[in-house]
Protein backbone atom coordinates (compact mmCIF):
# COMPACT_ATOMS: atom_id res chain seq x y z
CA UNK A 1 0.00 0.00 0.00
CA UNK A 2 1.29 3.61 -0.84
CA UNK A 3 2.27 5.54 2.45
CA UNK A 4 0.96 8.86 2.97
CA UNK A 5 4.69 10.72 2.30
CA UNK A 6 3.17 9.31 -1.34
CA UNK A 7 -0.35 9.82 -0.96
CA UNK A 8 0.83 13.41 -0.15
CA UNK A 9 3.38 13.59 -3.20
CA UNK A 10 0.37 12.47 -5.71
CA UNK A 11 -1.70 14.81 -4.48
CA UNK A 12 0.53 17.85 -5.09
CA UNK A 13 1.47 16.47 -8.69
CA UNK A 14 -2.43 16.17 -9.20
CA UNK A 15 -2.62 20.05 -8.40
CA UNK A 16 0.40 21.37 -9.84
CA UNK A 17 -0.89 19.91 -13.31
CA UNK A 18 -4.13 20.61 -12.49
CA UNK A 19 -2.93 24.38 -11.81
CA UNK A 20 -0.46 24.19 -15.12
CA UNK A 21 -3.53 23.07 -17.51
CA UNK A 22 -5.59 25.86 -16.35
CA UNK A 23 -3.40 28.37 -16.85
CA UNK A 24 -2.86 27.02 -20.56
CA UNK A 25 -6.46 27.15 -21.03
CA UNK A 26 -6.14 30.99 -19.95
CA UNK A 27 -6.34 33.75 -23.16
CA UNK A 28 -3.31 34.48 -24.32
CA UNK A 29 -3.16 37.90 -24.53
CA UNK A 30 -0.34 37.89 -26.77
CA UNK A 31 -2.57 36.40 -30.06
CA UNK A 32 -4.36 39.51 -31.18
CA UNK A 33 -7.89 38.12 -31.19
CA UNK A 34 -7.82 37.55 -27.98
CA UNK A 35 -5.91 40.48 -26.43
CA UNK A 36 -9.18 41.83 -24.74
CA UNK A 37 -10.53 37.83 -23.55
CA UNK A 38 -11.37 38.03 -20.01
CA UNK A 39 -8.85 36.26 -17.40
CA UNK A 40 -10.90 36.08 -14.79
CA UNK A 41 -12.20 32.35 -13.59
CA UNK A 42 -14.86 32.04 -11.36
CA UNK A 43 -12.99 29.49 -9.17
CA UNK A 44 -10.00 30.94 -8.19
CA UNK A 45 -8.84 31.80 -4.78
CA UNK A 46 -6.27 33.97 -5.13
CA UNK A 47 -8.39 36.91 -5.57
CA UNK A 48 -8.48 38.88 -8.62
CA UNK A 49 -8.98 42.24 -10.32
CA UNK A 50 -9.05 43.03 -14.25
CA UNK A 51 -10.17 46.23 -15.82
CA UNK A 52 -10.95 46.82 -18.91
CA UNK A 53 -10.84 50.94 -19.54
CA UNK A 54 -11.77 53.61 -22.27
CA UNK A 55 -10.32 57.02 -22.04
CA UNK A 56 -10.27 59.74 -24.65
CA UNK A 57 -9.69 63.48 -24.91
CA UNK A 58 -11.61 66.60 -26.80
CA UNK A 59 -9.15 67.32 -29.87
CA UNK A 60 -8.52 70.80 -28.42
CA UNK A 61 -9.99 71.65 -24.70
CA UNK A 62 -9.13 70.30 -21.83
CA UNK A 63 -12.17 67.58 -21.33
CA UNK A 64 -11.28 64.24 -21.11
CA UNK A 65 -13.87 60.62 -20.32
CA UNK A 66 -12.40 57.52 -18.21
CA UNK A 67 -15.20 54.63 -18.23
CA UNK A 68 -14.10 51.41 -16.82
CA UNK A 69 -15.93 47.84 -16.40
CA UNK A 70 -13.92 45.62 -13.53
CA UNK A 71 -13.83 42.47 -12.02
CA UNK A 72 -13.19 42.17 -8.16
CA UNK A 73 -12.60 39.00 -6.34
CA UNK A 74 -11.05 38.89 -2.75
CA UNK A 75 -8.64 36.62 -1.98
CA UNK A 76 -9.64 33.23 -0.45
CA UNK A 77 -13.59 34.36 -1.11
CA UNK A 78 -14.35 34.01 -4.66
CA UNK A 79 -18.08 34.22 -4.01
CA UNK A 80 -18.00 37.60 -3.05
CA UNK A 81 -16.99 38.43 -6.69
CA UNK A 82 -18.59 41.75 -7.82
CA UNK A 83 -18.58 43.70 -11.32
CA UNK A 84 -17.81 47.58 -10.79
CA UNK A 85 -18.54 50.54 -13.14
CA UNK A 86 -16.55 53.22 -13.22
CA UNK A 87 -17.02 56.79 -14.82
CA UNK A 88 -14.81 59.88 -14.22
CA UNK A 89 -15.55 63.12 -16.97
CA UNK A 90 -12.06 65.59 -16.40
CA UNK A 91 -13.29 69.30 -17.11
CA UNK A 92 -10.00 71.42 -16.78
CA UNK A 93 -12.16 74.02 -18.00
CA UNK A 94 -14.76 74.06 -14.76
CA UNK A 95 -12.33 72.56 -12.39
CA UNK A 96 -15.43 70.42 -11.48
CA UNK A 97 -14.95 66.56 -12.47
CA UNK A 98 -17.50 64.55 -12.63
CA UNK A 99 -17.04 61.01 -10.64
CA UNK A 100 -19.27 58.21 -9.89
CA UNK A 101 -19.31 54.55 -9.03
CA UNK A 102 -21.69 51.42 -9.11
CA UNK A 103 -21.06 47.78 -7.64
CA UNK A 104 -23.15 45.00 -8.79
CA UNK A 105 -23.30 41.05 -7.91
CA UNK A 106 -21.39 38.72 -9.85
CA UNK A 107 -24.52 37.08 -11.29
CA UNK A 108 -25.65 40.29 -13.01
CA UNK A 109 -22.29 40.22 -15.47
CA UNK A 110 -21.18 38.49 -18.17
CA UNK A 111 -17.39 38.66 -18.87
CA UNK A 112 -16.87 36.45 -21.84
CA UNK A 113 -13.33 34.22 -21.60
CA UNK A 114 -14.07 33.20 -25.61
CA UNK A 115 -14.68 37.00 -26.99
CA UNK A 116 -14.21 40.27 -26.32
CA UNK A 117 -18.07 40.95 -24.50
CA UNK A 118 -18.22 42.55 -20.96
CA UNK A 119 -21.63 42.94 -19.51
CA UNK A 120 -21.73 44.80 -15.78
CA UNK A 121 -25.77 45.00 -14.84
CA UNK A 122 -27.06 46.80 -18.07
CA UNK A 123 -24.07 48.57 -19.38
CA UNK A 124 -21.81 46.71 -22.29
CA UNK A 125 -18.63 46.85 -24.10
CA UNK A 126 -17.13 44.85 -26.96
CA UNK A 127 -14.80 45.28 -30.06
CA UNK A 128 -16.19 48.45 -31.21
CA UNK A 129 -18.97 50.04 -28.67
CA UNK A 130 -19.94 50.46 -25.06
CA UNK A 131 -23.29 51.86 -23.80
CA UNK A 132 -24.34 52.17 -20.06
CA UNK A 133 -24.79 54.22 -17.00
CA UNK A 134 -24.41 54.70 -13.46
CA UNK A 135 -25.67 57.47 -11.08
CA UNK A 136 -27.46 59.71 -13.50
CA UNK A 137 -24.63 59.58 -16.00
CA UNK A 138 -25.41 58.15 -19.56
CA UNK A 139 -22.37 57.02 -22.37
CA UNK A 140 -23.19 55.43 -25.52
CA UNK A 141 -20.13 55.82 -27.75
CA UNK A 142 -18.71 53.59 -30.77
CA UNK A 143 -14.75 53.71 -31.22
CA UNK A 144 -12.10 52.36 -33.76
CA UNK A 145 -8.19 52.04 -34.04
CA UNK A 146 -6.25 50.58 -36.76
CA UNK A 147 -2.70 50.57 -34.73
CA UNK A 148 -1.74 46.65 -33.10
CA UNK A 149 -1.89 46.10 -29.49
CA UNK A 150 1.00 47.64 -27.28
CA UNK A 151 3.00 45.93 -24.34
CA UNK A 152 4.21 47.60 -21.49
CA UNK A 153 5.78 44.05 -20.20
CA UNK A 154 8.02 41.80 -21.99
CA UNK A 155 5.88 39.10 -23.96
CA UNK A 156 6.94 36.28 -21.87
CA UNK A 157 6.00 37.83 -18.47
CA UNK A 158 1.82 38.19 -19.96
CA UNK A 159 1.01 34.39 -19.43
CA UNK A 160 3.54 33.71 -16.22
CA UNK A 161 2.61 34.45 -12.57
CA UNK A 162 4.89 37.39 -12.04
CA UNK A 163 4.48 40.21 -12.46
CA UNK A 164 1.61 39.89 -10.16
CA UNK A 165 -0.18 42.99 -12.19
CA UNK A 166 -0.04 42.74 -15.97
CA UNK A 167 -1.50 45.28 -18.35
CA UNK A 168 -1.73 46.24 -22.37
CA UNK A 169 -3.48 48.55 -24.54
CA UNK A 170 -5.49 46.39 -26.86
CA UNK A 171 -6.24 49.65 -29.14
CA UNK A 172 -4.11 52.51 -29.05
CA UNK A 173 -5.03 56.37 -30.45
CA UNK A 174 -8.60 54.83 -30.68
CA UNK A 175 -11.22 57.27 -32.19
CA UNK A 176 -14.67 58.06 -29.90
CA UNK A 177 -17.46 59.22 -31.62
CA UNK A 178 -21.00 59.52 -29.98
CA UNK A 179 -22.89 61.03 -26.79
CA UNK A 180 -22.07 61.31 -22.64
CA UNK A 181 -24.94 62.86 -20.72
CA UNK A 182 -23.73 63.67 -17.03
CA UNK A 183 -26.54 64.98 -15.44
CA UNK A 184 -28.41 67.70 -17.64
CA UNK A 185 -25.36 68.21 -19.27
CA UNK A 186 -24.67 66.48 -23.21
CA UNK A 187 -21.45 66.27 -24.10
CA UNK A 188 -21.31 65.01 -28.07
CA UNK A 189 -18.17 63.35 -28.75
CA UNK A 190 -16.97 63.19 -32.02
CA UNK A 191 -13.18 62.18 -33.13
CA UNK A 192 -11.90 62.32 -29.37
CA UNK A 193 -8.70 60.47 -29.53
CA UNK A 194 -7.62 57.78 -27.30
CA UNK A 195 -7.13 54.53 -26.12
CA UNK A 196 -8.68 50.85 -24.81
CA UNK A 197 -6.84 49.40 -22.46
CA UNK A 198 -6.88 45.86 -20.35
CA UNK A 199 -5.00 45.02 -16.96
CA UNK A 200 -5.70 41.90 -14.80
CA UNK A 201 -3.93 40.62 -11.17
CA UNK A 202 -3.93 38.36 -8.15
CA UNK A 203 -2.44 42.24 -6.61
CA UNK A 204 -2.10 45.79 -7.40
CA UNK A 205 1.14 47.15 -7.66
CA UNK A 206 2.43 48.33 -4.41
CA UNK A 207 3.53 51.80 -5.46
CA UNK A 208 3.81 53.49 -9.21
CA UNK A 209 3.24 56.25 -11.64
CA UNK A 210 1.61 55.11 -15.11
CA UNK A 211 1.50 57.80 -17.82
CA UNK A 212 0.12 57.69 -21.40
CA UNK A 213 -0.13 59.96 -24.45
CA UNK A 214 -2.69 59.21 -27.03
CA UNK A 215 -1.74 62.03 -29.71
CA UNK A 216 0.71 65.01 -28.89
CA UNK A 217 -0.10 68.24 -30.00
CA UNK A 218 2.57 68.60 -32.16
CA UNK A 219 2.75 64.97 -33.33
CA UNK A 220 -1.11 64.00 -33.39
CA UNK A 221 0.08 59.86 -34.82
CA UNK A 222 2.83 59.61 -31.81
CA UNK A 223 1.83 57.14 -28.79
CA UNK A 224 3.60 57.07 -25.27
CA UNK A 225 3.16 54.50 -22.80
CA UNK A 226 5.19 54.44 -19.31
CA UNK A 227 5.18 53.75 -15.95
CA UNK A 228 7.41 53.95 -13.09
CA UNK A 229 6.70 51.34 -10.27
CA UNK A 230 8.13 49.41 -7.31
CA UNK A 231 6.75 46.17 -5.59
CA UNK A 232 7.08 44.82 -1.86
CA UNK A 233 8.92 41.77 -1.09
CA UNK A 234 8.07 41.12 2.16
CA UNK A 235 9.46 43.82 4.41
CA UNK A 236 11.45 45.33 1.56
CA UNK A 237 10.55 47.56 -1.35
CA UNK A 238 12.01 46.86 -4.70
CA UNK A 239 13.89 49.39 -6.54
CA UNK A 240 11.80 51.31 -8.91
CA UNK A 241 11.45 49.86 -12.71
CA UNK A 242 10.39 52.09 -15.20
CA UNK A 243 9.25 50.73 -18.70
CA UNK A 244 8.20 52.88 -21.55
CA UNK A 245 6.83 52.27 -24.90
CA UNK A 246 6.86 55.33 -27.58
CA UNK A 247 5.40 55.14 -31.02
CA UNK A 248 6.76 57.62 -33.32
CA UNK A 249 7.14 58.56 -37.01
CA UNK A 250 6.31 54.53 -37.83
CA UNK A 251 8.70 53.47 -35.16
CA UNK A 252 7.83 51.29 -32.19
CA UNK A 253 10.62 52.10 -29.04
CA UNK A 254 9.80 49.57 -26.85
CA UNK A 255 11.69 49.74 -23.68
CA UNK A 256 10.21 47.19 -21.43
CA UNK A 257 13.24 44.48 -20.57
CA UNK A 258 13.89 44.35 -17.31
CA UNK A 259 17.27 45.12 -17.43
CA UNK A 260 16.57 48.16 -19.38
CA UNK A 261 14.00 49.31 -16.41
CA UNK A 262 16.16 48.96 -13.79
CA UNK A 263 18.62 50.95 -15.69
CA UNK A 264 16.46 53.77 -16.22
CA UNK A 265 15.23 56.41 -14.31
CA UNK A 266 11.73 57.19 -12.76
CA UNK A 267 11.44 59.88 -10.12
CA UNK A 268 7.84 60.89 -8.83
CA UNK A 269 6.37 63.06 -6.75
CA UNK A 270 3.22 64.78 -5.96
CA UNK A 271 2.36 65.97 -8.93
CA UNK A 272 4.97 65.49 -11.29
CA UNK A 273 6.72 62.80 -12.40
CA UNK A 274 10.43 62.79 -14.83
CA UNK A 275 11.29 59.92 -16.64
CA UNK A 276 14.25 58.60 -18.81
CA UNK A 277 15.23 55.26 -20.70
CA UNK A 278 17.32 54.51 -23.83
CA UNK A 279 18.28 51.76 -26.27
CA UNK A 280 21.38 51.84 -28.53
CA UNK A 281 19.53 53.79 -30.61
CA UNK A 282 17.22 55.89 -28.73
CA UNK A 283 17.12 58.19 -26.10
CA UNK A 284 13.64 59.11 -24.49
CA UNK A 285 13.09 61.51 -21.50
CA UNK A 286 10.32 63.12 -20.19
CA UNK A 287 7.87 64.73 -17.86
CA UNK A 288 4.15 64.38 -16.86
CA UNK A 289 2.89 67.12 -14.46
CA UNK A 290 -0.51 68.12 -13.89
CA UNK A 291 -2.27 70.62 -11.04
CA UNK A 292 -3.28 69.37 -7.46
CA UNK A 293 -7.00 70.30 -9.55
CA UNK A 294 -6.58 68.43 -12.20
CA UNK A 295 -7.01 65.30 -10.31
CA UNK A 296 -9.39 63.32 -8.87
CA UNK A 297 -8.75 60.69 -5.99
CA UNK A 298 -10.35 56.65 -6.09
CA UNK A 299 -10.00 53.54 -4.24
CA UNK A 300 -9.08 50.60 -5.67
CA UNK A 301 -9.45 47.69 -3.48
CA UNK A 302 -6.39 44.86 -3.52
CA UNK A 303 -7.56 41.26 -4.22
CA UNK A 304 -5.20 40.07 -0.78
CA UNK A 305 -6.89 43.17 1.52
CA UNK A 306 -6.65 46.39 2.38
CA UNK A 307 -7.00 49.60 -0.24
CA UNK A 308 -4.56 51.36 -2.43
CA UNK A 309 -5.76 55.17 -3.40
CA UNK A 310 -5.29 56.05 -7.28
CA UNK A 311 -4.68 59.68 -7.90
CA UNK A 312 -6.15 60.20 -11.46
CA UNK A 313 -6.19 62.20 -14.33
CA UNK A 314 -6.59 62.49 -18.07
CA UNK A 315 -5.84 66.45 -18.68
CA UNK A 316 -2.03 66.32 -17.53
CA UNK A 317 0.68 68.30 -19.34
CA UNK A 318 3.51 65.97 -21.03
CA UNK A 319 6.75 66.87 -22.96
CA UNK A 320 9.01 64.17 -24.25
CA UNK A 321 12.64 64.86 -25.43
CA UNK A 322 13.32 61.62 -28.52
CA UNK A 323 17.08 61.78 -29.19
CA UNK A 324 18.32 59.72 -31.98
CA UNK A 325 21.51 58.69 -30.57
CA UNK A 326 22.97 57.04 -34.03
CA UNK A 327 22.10 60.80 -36.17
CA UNK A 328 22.59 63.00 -32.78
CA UNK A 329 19.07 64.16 -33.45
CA UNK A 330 16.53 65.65 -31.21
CA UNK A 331 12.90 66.32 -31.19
CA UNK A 332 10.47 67.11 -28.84
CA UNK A 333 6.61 66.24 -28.34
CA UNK A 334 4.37 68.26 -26.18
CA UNK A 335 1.08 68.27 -24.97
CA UNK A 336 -0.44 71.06 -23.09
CA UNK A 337 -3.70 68.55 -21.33
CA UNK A 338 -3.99 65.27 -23.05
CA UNK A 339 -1.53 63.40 -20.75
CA UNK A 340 -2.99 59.74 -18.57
CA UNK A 341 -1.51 60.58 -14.91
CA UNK A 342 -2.02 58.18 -12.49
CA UNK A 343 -0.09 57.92 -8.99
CA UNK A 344 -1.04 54.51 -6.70
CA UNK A 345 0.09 54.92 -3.07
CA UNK A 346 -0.89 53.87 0.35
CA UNK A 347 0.22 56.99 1.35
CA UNK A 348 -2.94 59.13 2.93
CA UNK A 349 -1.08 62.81 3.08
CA UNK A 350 -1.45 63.45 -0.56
CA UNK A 351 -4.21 66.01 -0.34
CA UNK A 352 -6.48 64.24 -3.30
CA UNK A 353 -10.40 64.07 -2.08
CA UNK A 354 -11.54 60.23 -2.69
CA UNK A 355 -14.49 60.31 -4.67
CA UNK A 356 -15.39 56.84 -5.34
């Protein structure tokens, strides 16, 4: 008869193949059809967040949308799953943003593993539209991009366990045509540039700054990704990584190995934020800065406990310096308010009102 030291053995194999086949059944985000498949499985006891977000900016005032459809799971309770609906409207021009917030059960949403269709209560996105509501605001808006999917992560590390945070723009300098009604306000929005976007976890990232640039002023094609970020081990905080990802006169600059991360540079603050990261070939530095104003504060809750706040906004000022270091020359790209700025700290002395 087997002894239990066996029994015991067998029964680990059993789950670690168990565990390995499921996550080979998992999307892979790196095919293209099924960058925007949902992650999430029902199951899972980890805990779990994924996010799939639409932002996009007024081609010349500072007015800017952020709608996002989420999954939340806390760790060890997958029952207590809940879909979340998220809708922030940035008006630099009133200084009065417009924030609001729905939770619904887990049986009232569909998140399809098999296509891109997400379905929180009444409100939907897929492919090419989203419609829905929450708290007397209204969107119903259709979008397209023709540009591939862009990776802020090295390809291998998307279907891996680490990092425990993954994200990807599934369609960069999207267009956004249609309606928002926010209150008795109707905002038509036609040819607002900017982006769809997917990120998924087991945790949030302890600490970061995440910046992106659908369109600068001066170079309306030009796409920046970047983010600056550093996780806990234990009692001890990594040293920050910052990857960056610039599209740019039919160029793609990735900058996302980990080597080249650590060897860049990533300095934040409240509220600005310089950056700087180079190939052989390229030279990129910048800076993302926006107004105490300009933001708007959230809470994001973390699949293993407790609650990270997310500084936000989508009307931040961002000017990028591109140095060709083969030629020895040097451009630079500017946007006055078109700039993603988000900050994610468990700090609570950052002066940002939580909203939602």
């Amino acid at each position: 008869m087997p002894n239990a030291k066996n029994q015991q053995r067998g029964r680990c194999c059993r789950c670690s193949l168990d565990a390995e086949r499921k996550r080979l059944m998992r999307p892979n985000p790196l095919v293209a059809e099924q960058v925007n498949w949902t992650q999430y499985e029902p199951d899972q006891r980890a805990g779990h967040y994924e996010s799939f977000y639409q932002r996009a900016n007024h081609p010349s005032r500072p007015l800017a949308f952020w709608i996002r459809y989420t999954i939340f799971t806390p760790a060890g309770r997958p029952v207590e799953a809940i879909g979340e609906l998220w809708f922030v409207l940035f008006d630099g021009e009133t200084g009065q943003h417009v924030v609001a917030k729905q939770e619904h059960p887990i049986a009232d949403c569909d998140f399809d593993r098999r296509a891109f269709s997400v379905r929180i209560g009444e409100a939907t996105l897929g492919p090419a539209r989203l419609a829905g509501g929450v708290h007397g605001v209204r969107w119903q808006l259709t979008y397209a991009s023709d540009q591939p999917p862009l990776y802020l992560l090295p390809p291998r590390l998307y279907r891996g366990g680490f990092p425990k945070a993954k994200s990807l723009v599934g369609s960069p300098l999207a267009r956004y045509d249609g309606e928002l009604i926010v209150g008795d306000r109707r905002i038509r929005v036609g040819d607002w540039v900017g982006s769809q976007n997917h990120n998924w976890g087991t945790r949030h990232t302890d600490r970061y700054a995440f910046g992106q640039v659908a369109g600068f002023d001066n170079a309306p094609d030009s796409f920046l990704e970047v983010a600056t970020a550093s996780n806990r081990i234990g009692p001890v905080n990594t040293p920050m990584v910052t990857l960056l990802v610039l599209r740019h006169r039919g160029q793609e600059h990735s900058l996302v190995s980990l080597w080249q991360g650590i060897r860049a540079t990533g300095r934040f603050r409240y509220f600005g934020w310089d950056f700087a990261s180079q190939s052989p070939s390229v030279q990129v530095r910048g800076r993302i800065e926006a107004p105490p104003e300009a933001f708007t504060g959230l809470a994001y809750s973390n699949p293993p406990g407790g609650v990270k706040h997310c500084l936000n906004t989508k009307i931040a000022r961002c000017e990028v310096e591109v140095t060709n270091r083969v030629t020895g020359t040097r451009e630079t790209l500017l946007t006055e308010h078109r700039a993603l700025f988000e900050i994610l700290t468990d700090d609570r002395g950052h002066g940002i009102p939580i909203r939602a």
